[in-house]
Protein backbone atom coordinates (compact mmCIF):
# COMPACT_ATOMS: atom_id res chain seq x y z
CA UNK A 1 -104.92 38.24 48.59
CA UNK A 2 -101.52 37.54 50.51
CA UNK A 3 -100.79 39.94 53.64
CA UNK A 4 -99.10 43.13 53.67
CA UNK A 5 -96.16 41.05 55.23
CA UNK A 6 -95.96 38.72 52.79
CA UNK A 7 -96.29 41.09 49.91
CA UNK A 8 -93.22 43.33 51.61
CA UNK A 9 -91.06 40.27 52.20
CA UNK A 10 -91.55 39.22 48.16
CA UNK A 11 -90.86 42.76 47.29
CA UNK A 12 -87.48 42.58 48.94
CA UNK A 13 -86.62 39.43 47.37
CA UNK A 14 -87.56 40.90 44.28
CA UNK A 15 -85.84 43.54 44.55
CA UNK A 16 -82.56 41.93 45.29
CA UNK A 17 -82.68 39.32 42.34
CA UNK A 18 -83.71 42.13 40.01
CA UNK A 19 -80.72 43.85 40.29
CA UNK A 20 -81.71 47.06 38.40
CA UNK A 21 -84.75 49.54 39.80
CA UNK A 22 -87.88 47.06 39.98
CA UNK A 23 -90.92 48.93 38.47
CA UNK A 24 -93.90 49.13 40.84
CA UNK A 25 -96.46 47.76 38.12
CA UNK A 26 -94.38 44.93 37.45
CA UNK A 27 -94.15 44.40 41.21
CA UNK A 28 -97.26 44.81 41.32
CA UNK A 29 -98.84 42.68 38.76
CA UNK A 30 -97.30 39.70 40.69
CA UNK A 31 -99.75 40.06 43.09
CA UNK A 32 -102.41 41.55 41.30
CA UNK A 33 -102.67 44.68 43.07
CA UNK A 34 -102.56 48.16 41.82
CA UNK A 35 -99.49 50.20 41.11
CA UNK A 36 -100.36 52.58 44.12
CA UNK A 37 -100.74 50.23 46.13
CA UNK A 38 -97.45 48.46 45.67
CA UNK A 39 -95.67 51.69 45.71
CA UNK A 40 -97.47 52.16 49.08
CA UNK A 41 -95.70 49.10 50.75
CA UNK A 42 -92.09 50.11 49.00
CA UNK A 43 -92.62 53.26 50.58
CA UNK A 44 -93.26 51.47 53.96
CA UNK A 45 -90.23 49.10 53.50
CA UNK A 46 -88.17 52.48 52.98
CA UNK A 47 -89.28 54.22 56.13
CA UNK A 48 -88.36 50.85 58.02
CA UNK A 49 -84.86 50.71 56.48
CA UNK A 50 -84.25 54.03 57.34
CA UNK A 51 -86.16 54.44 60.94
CA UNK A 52 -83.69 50.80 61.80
CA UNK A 53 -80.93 52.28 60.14
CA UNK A 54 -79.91 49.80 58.16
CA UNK A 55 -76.85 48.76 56.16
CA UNK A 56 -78.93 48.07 53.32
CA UNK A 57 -81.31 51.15 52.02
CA UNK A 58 -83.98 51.18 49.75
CA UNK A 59 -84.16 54.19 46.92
CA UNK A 60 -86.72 55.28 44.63
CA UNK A 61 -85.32 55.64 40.55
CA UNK A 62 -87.98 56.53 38.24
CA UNK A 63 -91.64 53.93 38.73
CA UNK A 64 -88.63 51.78 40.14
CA UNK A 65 -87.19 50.61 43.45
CA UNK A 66 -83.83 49.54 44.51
CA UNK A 67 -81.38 48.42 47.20
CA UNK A 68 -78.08 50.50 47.77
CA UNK A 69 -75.73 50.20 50.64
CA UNK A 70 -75.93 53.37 53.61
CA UNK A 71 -73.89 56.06 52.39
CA UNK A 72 -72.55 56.32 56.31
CA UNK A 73 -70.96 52.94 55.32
CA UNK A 74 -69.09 53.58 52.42
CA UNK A 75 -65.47 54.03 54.55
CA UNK A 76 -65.99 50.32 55.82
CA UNK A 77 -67.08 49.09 52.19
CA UNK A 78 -63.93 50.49 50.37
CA UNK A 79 -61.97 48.59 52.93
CA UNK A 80 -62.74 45.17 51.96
CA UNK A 81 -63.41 45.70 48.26
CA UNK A 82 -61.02 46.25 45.63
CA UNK A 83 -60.56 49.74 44.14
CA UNK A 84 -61.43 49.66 40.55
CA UNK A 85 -60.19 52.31 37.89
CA UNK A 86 -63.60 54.16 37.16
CA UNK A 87 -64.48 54.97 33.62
CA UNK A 88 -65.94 58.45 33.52
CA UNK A 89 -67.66 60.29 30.93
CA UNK A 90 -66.00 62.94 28.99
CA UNK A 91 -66.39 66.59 28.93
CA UNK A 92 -67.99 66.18 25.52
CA UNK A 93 -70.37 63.34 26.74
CA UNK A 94 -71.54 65.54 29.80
CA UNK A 95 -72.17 68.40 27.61
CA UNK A 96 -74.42 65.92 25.32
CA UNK A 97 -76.36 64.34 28.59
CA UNK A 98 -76.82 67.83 30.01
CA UNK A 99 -78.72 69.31 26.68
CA UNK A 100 -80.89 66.15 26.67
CA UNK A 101 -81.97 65.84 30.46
CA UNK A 102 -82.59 69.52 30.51
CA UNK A 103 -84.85 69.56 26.64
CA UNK A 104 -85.74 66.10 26.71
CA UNK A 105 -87.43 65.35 24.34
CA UNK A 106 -84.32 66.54 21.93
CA UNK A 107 -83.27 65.88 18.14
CA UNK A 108 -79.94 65.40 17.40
CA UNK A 109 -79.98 68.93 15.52
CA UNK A 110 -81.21 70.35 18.52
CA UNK A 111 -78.16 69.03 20.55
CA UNK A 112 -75.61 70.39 17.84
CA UNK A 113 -77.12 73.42 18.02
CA UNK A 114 -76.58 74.16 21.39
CA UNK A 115 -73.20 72.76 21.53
CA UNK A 116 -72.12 74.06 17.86
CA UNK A 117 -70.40 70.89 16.72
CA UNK A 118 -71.76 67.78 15.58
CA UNK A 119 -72.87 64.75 18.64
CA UNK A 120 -73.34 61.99 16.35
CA UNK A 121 -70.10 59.77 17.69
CA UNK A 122 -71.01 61.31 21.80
CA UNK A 123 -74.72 60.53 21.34
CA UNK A 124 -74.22 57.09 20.33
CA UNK A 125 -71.74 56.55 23.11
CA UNK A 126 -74.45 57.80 25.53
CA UNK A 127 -76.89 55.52 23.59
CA UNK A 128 -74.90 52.25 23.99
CA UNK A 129 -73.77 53.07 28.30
CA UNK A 130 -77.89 53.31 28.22
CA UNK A 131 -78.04 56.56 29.77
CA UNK A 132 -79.98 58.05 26.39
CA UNK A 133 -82.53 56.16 24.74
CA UNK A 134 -84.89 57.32 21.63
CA UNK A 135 -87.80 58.89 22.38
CA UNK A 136 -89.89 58.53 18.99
CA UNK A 137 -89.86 60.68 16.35
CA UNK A 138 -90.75 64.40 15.89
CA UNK A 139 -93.30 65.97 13.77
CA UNK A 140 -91.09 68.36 12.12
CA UNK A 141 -89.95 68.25 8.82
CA UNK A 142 -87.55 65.27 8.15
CA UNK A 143 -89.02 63.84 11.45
CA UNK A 144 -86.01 63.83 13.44
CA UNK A 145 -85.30 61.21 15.99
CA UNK A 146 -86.05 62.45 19.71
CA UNK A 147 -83.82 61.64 22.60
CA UNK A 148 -84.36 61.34 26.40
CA UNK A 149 -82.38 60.19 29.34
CA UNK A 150 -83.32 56.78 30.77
CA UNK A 151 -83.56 55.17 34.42
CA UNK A 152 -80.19 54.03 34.43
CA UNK A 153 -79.19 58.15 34.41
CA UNK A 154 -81.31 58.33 37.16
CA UNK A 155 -79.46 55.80 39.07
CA UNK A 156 -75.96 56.59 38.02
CA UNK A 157 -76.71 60.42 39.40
CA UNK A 158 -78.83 59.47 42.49
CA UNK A 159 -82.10 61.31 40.72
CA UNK A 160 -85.43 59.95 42.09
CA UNK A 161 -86.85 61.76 38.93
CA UNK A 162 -85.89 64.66 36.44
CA UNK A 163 -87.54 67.00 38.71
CA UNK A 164 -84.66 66.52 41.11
CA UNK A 165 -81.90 68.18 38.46
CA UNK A 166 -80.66 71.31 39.70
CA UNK A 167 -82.54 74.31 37.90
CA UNK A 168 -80.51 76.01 34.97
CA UNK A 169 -81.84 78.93 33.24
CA UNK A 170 -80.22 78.14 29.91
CA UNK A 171 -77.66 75.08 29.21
CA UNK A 172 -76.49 76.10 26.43
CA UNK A 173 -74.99 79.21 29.12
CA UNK A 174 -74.33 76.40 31.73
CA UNK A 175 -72.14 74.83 28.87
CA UNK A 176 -69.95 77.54 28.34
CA UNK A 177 -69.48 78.70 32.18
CA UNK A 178 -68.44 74.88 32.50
CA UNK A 179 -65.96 75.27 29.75
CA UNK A 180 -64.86 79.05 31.07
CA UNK A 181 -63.58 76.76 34.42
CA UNK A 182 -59.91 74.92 35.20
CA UNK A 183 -60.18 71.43 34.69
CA UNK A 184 -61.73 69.43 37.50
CA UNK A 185 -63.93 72.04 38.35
CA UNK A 186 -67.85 71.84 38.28
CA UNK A 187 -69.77 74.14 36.55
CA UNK A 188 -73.79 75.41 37.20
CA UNK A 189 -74.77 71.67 35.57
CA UNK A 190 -73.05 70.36 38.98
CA UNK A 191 -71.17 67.11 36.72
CA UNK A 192 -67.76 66.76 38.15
CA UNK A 193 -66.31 63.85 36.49
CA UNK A 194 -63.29 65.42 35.44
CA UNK A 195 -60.33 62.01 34.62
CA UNK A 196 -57.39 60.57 32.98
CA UNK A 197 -59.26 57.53 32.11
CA UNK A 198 -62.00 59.02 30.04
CA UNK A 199 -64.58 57.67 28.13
CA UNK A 200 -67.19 59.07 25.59
């Protein structure tokens, strides 16, 4: 079997013509190792990043791994690159991804319940920017389609895993106290992407 060195080295390469989070089995399976052990050397390519400090950082989404530039450097970044308009998601939209990363797995009805108008158009918005996937089917009568946020939600709210969303009591409450608020402001879900250029 190839050295811990080696096996690091290829995991960075890997990781920066992957693009999106790399999954450890995947990783993994290259080398025919186990999944804890791969996660064992991201973890130690991690702590190396951040003990050298870096420009480049190493973050954990999901099973997955991926490379994301030091926060610290962000000022220098913005300097050289070109500001882009950023598309943000609408009120509606974060209303939708709130009910289904806090009761994943969801059913549509579910989601118009707690909201108390239909999601069809916002869920398949969410569905096609790949931050809501199906989840199967449920047994109940009819057996509704199930919902549940994907990695890329992870990544696009800097979430290592679900366990990491700030604790709510009851969203459909957290809903409402966001609505009660003057736009721009962030309600108890702690979404703040209040904009002129809007998207669902």
């Amino acid at each position: 079997m190839a050295i811990k060195e080696t096996i690091k080295s290829a995991f960075e390469s890997m990781m920066f013509v992957w693009g999106e989070p790399l999954d450890a089995k995947i990783a993994a399976d290259a080398f025919g190792i186990s999944k804890d052990a791969a996660e064992g050397y991201f973890r130690e390519l991690m702590d190396e990043y951040d003990r050298q400090k870096r420009g480049i950082r190493i973050r954990e989404v999901g099973n997955g791994y991926q490379f994301i530039t030091a926060e610290e450097n962000f000022d220098y970044i913005s300097r050289i690159c070109t500001p882009v308009k950023e598309r943000r998601l609408t009120q509606a939209a974060l209303e939708v991804l709130a009910i289904v990363a806090y009761r994943q797995p969801v059913s549509k009805s579910e989601i118009d319940a707690v909201r108390g108008i239909k999601s069809d158009r916002v869920l398949e918005g969410l569905i096609k920017k790949e931050l809501v996937e199906e989840r199967g089917k449920s047994d109940a009568i009819g057996k509704p389609v199930l919902y549940g946020t994907t990695t890329a939600f992870l990544a696009n709210f800097d979430l290592k895993d679900l366990d990491e969303l700030p604790d709510i009591e009851d969203i459909g409450e957290a809903i409402r106290y966001d609505e009660s608020q003057p736009s721009g402001e962030t309600g108890q879900a702690g979404f703040d992407f209040e904009d002129s250029n809007q998207v669902e």
